[in-house]
Protein backbone atom coordinates (compact mmCIF):
# COMPACT_ATOMS: atom_id res chain seq x y z
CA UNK A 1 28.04 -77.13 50.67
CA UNK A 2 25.67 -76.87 48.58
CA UNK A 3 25.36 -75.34 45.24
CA UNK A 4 22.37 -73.88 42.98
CA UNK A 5 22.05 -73.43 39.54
CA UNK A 6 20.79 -69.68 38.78
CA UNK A 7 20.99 -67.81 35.57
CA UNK A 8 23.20 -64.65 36.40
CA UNK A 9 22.29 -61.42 34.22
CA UNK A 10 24.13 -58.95 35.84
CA UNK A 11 25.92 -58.02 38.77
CA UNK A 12 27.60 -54.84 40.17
CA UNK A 13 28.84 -52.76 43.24
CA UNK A 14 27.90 -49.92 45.35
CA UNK A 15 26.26 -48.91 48.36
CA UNK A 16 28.76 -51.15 50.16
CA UNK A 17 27.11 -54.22 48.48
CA UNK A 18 27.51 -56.33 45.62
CA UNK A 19 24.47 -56.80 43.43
CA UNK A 20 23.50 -59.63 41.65
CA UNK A 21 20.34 -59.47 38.85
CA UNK A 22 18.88 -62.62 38.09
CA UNK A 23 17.14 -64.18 35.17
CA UNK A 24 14.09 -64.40 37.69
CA UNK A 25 13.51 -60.76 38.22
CA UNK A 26 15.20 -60.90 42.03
CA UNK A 27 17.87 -58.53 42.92
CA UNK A 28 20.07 -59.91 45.47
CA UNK A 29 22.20 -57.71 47.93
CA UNK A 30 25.97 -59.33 48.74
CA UNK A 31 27.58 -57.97 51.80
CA UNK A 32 31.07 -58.69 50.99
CA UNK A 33 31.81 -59.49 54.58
CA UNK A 34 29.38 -62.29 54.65
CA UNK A 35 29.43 -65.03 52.75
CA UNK A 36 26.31 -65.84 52.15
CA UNK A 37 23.10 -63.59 50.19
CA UNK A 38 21.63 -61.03 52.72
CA UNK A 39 18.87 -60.07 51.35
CA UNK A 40 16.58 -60.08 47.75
CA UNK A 41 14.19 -57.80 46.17
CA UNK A 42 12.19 -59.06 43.58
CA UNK A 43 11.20 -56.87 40.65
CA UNK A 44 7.21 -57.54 39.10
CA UNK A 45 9.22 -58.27 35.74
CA UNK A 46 12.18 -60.15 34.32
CA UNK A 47 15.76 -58.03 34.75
CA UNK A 48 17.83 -57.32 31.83
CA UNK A 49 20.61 -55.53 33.79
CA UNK A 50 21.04 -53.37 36.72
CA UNK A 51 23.49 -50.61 38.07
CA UNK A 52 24.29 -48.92 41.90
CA UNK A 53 24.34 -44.93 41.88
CA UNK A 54 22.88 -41.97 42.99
CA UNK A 55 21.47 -43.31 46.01
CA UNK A 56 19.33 -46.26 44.35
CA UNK A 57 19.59 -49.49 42.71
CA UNK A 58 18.60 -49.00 39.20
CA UNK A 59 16.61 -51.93 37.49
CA UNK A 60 16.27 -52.34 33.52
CA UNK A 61 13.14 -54.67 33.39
CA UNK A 62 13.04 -57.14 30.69
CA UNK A 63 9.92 -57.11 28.28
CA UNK A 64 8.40 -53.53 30.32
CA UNK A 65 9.26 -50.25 28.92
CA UNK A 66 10.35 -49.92 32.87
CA UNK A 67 13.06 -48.65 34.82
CA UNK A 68 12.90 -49.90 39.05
CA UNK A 69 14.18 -47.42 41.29
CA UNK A 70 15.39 -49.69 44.56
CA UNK A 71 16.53 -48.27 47.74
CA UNK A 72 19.33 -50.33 48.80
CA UNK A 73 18.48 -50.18 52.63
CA UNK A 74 15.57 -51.71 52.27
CA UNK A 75 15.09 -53.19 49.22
CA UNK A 76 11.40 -51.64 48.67
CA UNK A 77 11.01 -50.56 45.08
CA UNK A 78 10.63 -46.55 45.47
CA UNK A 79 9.64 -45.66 41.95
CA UNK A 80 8.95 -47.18 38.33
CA UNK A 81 10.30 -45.23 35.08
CA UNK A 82 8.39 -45.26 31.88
CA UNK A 83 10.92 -45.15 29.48
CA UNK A 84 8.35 -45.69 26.71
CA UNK A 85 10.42 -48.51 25.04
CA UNK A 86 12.24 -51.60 26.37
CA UNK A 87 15.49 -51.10 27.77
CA UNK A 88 19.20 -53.08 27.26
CA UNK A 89 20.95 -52.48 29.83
CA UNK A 90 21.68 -49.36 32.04
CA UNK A 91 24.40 -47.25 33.26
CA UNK A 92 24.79 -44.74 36.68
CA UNK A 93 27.18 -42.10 36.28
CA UNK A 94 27.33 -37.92 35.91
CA UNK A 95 24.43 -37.79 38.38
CA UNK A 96 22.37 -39.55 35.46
CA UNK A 97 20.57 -42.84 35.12
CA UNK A 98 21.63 -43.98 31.00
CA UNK A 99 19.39 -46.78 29.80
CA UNK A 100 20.09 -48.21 26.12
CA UNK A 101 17.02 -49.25 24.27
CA UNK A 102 15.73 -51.79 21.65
């Protein structure tokens, strides 16, 4: 076995997947009948968080005034967000994306 040292920012589930946001800007998609990573999607920025809804992976990019819209099929990055200022972290629910802001 062996075993690597990432920094872990934020993880959730949906889609059928576990998601995994790392300090490196990759998004990683966990099939939790598989043991091992099935795929990654890296984002042009850092990640501050991420959250599964609404048909999309939803990205909070660290130091970018940037939301990533992700399509969790194939992991191609279908749309960036302005928010206009840089977001916390971020929240799916009510048929809403909710970012929190600095």
């Amino acid at each position: 076995m062996i075993l690597v040292a990432v920094a872990l920012l934020a993880i959730a589930y949906g889609a059928g997947f576990v998601w995994v946001g790392l300090a490196s800007g990759a998004v990683v998609r966990i099939d939790p009948q598989q043991p091992t990573p099935s795929s990654t999607a890296p984002t042009a920025a850092g990640l501050v968080d991420l959250a599964v809804g609404e048909g999309s992976v939803w990205v909070a990019r660290r130091g970018a005034p940037t939301v990533d819209r992700i399509d969790p099929e194939t992991l191609d990055v279908t749309d960036t967000i302005d928010i206009g200022t840089t977001p916390a972290s971020i929240a799916v629910g009510f048929g809403q994306v909710w970012v929190t802001a600095y």
